[in-house]
Protein backbone atom coordinates (compact mmCIF):
# COMPACT_ATOMS: atom_id res chain seq x y z
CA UNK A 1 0.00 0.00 0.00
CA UNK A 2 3.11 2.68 0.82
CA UNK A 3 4.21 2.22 -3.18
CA UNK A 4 0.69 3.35 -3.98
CA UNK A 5 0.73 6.25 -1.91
CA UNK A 6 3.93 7.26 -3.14
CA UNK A 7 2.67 7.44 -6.88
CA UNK A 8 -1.06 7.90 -6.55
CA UNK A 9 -1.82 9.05 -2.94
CA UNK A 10 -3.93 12.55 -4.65
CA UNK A 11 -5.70 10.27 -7.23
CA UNK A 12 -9.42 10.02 -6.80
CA UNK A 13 -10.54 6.86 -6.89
CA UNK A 14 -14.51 5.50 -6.65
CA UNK A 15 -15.33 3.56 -3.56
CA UNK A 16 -19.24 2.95 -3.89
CA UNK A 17 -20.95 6.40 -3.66
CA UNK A 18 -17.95 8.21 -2.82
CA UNK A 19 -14.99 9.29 -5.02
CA UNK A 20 -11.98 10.08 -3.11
CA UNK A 21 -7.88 10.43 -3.14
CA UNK A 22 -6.29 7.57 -2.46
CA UNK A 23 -4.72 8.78 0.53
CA UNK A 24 -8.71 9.68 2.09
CA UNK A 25 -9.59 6.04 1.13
CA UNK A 26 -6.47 5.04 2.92
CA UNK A 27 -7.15 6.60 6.51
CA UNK A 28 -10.22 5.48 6.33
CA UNK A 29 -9.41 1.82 5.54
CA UNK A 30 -6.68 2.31 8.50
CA UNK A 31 -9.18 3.96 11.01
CA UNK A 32 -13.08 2.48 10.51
CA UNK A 33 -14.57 0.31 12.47
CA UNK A 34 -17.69 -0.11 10.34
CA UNK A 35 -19.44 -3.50 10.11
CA UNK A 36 -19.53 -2.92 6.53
CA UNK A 37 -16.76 -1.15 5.42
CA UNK A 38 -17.02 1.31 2.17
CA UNK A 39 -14.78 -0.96 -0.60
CA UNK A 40 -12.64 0.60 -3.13
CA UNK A 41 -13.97 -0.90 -6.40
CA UNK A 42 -12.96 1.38 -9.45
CA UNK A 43 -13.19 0.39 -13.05
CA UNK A 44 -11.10 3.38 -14.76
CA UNK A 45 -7.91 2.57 -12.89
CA UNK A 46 -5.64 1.80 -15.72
CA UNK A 47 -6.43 5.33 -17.25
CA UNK A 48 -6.20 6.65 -13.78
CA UNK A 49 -3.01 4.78 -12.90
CA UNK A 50 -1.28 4.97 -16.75
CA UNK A 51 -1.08 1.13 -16.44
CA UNK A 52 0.19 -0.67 -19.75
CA UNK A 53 -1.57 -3.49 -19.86
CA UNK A 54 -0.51 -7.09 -22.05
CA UNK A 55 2.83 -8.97 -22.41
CA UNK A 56 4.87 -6.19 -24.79
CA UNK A 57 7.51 -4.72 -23.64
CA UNK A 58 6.16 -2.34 -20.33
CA UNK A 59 3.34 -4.35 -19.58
CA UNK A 60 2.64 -4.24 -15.87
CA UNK A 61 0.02 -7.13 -16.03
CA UNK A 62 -1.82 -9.09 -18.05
CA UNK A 63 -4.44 -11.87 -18.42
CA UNK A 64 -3.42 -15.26 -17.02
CA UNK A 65 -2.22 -18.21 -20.02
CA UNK A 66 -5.12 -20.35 -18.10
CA UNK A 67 -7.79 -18.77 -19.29
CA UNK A 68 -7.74 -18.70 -22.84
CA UNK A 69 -8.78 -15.84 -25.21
CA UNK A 70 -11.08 -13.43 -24.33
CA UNK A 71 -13.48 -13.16 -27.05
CA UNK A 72 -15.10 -9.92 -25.55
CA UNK A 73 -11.39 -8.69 -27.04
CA UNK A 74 -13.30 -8.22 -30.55
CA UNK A 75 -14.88 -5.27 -29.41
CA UNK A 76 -12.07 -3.22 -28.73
CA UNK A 77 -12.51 0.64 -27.20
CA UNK A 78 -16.16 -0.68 -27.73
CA UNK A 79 -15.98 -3.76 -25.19
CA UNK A 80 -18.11 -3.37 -21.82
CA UNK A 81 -16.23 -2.22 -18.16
CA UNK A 82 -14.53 -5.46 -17.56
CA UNK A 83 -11.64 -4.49 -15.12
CA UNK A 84 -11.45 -3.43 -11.55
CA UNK A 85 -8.68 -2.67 -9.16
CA UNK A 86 -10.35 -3.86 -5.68
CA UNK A 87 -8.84 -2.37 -2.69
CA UNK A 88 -10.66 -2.98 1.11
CA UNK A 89 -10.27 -3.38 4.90
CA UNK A 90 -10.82 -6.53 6.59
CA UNK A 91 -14.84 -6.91 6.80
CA UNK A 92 -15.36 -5.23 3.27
CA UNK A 93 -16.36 -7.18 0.42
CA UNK A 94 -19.51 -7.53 -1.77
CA UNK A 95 -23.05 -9.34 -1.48
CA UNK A 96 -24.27 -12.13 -3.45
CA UNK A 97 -24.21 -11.65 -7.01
CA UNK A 98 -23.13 -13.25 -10.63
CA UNK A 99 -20.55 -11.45 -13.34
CA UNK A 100 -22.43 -8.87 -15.03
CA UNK A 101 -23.19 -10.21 -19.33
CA UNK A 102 -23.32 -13.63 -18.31
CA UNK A 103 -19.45 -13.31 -18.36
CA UNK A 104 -16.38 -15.30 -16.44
CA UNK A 105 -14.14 -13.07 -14.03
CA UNK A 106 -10.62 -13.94 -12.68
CA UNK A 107 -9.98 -12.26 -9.84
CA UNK A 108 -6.08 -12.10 -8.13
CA UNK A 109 -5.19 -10.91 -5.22
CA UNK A 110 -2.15 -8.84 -4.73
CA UNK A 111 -2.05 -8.39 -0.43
CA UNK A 112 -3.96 -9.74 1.98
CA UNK A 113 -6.65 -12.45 1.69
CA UNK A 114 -10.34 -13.20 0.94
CA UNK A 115 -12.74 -15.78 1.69
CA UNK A 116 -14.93 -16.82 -0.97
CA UNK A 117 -18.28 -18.75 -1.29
CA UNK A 118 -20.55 -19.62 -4.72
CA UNK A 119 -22.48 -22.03 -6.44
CA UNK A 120 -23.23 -22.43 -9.59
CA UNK A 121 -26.64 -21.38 -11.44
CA UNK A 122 -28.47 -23.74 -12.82
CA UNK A 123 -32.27 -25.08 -12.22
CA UNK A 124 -31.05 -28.31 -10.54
CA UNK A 125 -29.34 -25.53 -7.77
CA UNK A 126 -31.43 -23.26 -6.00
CA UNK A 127 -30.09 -19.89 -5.49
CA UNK A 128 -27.60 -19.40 -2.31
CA UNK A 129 -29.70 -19.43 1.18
CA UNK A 130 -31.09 -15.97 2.08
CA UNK A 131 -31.05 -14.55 -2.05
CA UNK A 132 -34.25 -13.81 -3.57
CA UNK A 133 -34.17 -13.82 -7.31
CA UNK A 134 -37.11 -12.07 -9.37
CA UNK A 135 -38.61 -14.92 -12.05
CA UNK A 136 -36.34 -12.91 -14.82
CA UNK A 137 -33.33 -12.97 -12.08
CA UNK A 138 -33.16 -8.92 -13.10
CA UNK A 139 -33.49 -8.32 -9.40
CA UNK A 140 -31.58 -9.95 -6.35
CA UNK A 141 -32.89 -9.83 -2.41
CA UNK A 142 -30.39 -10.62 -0.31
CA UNK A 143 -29.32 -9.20 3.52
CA UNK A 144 -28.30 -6.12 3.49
CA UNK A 145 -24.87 -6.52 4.75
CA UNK A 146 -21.92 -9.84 4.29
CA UNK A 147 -22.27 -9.86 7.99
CA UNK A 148 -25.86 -10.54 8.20
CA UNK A 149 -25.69 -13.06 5.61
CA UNK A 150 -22.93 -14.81 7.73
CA UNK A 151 -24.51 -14.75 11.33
CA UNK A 152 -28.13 -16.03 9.63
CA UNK A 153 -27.52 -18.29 6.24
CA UNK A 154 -23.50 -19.37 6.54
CA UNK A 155 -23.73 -22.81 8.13
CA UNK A 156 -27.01 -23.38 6.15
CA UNK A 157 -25.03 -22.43 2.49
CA UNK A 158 -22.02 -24.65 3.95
CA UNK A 159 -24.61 -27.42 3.62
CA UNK A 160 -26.44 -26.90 0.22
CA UNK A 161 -25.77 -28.69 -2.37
CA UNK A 162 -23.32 -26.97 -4.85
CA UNK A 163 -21.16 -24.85 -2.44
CA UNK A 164 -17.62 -24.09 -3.16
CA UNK A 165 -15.82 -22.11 -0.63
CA UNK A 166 -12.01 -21.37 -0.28
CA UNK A 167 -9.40 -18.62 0.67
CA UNK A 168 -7.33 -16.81 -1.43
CA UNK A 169 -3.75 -15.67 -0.62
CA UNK A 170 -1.78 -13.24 -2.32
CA UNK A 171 -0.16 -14.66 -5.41
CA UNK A 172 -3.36 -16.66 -6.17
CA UNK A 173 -5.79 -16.52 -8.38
CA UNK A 174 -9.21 -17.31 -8.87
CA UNK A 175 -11.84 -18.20 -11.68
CA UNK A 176 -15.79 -17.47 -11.23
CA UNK A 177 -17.55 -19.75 -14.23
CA UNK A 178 -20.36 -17.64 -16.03
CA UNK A 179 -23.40 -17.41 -14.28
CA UNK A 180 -22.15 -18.74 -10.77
CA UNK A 181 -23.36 -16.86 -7.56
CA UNK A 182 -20.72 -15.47 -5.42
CA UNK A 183 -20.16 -13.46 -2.19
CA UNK A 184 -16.19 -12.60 -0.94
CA UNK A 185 -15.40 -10.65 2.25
CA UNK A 186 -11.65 -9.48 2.91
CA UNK A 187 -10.35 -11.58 5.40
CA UNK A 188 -7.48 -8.96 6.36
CA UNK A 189 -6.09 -5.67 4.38
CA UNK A 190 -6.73 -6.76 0.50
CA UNK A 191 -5.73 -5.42 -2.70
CA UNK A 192 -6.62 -7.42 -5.85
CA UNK A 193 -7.07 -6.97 -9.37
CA UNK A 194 -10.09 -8.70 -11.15
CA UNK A 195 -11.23 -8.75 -14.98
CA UNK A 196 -14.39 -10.49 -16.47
CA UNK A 197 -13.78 -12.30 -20.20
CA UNK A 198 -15.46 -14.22 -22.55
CA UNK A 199 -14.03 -17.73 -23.03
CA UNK A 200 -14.81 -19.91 -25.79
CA UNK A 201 -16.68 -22.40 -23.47
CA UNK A 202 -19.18 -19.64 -22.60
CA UNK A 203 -19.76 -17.66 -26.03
CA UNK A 204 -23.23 -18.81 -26.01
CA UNK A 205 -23.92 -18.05 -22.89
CA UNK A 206 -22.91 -14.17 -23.66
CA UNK A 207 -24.66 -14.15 -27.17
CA UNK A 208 -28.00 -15.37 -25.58
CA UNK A 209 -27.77 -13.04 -22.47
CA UNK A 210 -27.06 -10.08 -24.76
CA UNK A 211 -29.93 -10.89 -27.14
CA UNK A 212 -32.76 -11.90 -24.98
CA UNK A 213 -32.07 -9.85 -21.68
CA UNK A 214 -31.27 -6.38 -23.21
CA UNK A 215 -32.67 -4.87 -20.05
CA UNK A 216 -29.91 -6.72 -18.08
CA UNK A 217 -26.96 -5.59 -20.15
CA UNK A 218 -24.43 -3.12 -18.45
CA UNK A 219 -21.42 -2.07 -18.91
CA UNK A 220 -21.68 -0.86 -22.58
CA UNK A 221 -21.37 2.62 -23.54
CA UNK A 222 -24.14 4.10 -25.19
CA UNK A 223 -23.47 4.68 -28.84
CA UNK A 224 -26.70 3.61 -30.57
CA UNK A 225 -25.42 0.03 -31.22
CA UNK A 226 -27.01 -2.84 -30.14
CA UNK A 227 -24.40 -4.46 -28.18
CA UNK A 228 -25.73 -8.45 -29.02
CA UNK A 229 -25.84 -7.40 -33.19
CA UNK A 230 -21.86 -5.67 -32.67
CA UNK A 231 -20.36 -8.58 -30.74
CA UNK A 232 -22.06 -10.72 -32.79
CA UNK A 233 -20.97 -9.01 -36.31
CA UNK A 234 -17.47 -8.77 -34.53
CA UNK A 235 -17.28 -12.53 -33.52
CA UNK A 236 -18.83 -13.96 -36.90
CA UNK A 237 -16.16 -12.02 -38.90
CA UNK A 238 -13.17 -12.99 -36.52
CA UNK A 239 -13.92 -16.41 -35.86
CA UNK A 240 -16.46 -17.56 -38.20
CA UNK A 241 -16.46 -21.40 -37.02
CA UNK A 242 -16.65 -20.59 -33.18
CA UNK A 243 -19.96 -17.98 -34.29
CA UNK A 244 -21.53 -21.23 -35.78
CA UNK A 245 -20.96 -23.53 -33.02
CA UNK A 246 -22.44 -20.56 -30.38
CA UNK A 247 -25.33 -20.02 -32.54
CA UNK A 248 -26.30 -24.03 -33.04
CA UNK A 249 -25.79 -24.18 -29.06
CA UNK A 250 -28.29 -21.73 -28.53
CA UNK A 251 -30.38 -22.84 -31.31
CA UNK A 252 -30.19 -26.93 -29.38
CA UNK A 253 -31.03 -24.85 -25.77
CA UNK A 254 -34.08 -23.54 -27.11
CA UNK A 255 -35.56 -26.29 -28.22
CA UNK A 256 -34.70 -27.92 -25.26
CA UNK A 257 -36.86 -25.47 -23.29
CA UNK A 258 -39.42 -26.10 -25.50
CA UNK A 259 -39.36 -29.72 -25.53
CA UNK A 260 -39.36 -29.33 -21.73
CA UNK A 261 -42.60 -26.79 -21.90
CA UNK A 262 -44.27 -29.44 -24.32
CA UNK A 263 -43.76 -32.18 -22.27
CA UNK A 264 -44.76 -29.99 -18.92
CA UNK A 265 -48.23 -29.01 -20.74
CA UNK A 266 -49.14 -32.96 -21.77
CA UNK A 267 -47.86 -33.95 -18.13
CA UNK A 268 -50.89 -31.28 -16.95
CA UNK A 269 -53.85 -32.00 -19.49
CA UNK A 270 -53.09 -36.04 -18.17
CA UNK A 271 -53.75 -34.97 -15.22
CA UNK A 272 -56.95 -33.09 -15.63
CA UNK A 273 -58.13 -35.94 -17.46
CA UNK A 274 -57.62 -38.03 -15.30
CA UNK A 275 -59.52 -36.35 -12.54
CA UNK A 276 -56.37 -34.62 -11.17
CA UNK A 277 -57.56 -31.09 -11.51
CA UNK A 278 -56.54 -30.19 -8.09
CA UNK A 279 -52.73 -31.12 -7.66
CA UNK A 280 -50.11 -29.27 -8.25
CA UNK A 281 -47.01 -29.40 -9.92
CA UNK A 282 -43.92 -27.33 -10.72
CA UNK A 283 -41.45 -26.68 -13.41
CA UNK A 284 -38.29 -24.67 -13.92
CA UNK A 285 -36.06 -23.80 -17.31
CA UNK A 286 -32.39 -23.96 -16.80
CA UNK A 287 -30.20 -20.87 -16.89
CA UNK A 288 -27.90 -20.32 -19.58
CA UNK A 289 -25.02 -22.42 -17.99
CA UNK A 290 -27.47 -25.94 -17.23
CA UNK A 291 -24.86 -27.21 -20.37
CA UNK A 292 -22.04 -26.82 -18.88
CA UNK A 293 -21.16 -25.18 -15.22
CA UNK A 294 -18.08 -26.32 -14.62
């Protein structure tokens, strides 16, 4: 943290409503004793911090080899807010939520350490205990702090099926799959780095969250183009064969949901017929990542 404040201590950084100099942020890390503390989560800090960026010569840091390509590359100065520098005091962290755009994140920490707990989304998991997801999952109710969640739904989530849970050190990193619920809360003093991509794995996922939840979509900036028809154009004419493969993908998932709907109705009219007017039954469509959500 000193080598920060040597180079950037008057730089204004955003640390959820407020926007202050690094130093501010700093003493109030050092000094709080809030149960949850404000956390420094700021999206421009490359521009902010004249970080290069990739393996030429000068680069500072760059993407691990695990991951793969990120497609989202394609777009650009066009591609949506996809890296944060994540600076908080021990209690600070963030609620329940997935990756905005249906996207993967890799997230390494750089001091300090973080606990971490998810699950993957899919309807053979229920959501974590204690989240509340609207039928078109465009709105999440959840506790209002990490350490509410902790003191009421913690053992509970330990329990359910699907939870993953670890700690990560500094020097490590770690991979959120698209679509997979997540909380983290700073353990001690953290500083970490995180960026969300597009893998190939997942391209359908991205292509059918941008096209049928438009509402949903973040990130972009707003310059008349319909962000599902440019990353589409820009994938199809970069990597014609990959396009094809996303676009049969989400051509099979739809007719899976329909085949699932179709079978749902005749399972209903049987039962009326039969005399079962009265009982009920329930259905649910997977999410976007029922393929594959590992």
């Amino acid at each position: 943290m000193e080598s920060l404040l040597e180079r950037y201590s008057e730089t204004k950084f955003i640390a959820e409503a407020v926007e202050w100099p690094l130093q501010t942020y700093v003493q109030y890390m050092n000094g709080n004793s809030d149960e949850s503390p404000l956390y420094l989560f700021d999206r421009s800090f490359v521009e902010k911090m004249q970080i290069k960026v990739g393996r030429a010569e000068g680069g500072q840091y760059w993407a691990p080899d695990c991951f793969g390509e990120d497609l989202f590359a394609v777009l650009g100065d066009k591609r949506p807010d996809s890296r944060w520098l994540i600076i908080g005091p021990e209690r600070s962290g963030s609620t329940f939520h997935k990756d905005p755009n249906a996207t993967s994140a890799w997230n390494a920490v750089l001091r300090g350490s973080k606990y971490w707990i998810m699950f993957p989304s899919s309807s053979s998991f229920p959501p974590p205990p204690g989240v509340f997801v609207s039928e078109d999952q465009s709105e999440v109710t959840s506790p209002l702090s990490i350490a509410e969640w902790l003191i009421e739904f913690h053992s509970e989530a330990r329990e359910t099926r699907g939870c993953m849970e670890g700690i990560c050190e500094a020097g490590e990193v770690l991979h959120v799959p698209s679509g997979w619920w997540h909380l983290v809360v700073n353990l001690s003093p953290s500083i970490a780095i995180t960026q969300n991509f597009v893998p190939k794995a997942h391209l359908n996922n991205v292509l059918a969250f941008l096209r049928d939840k438009p509402g949903q979509v973040s990130g972009f900036t707003h310059n008349g183009k319909d962000p599902y028809k440019l990353f589409s154009q820009r994938i199809q004419e970069n990597y014609p064969g990959i396009w094809s493969e996303a676009l049969i993908e989400m051509g099979n998932r739809k007719e899976r949901k329909k085949r699932k709907w179709e079978a749902l109705v005749q399972v209903n009219e049987e039962q009326i017929n039969e005399g079962g007017l009265g009982k009920e039954f329930s259905f649910g469509f997977g999410d976007a990542d029922d393929a594959n959500i590992s």
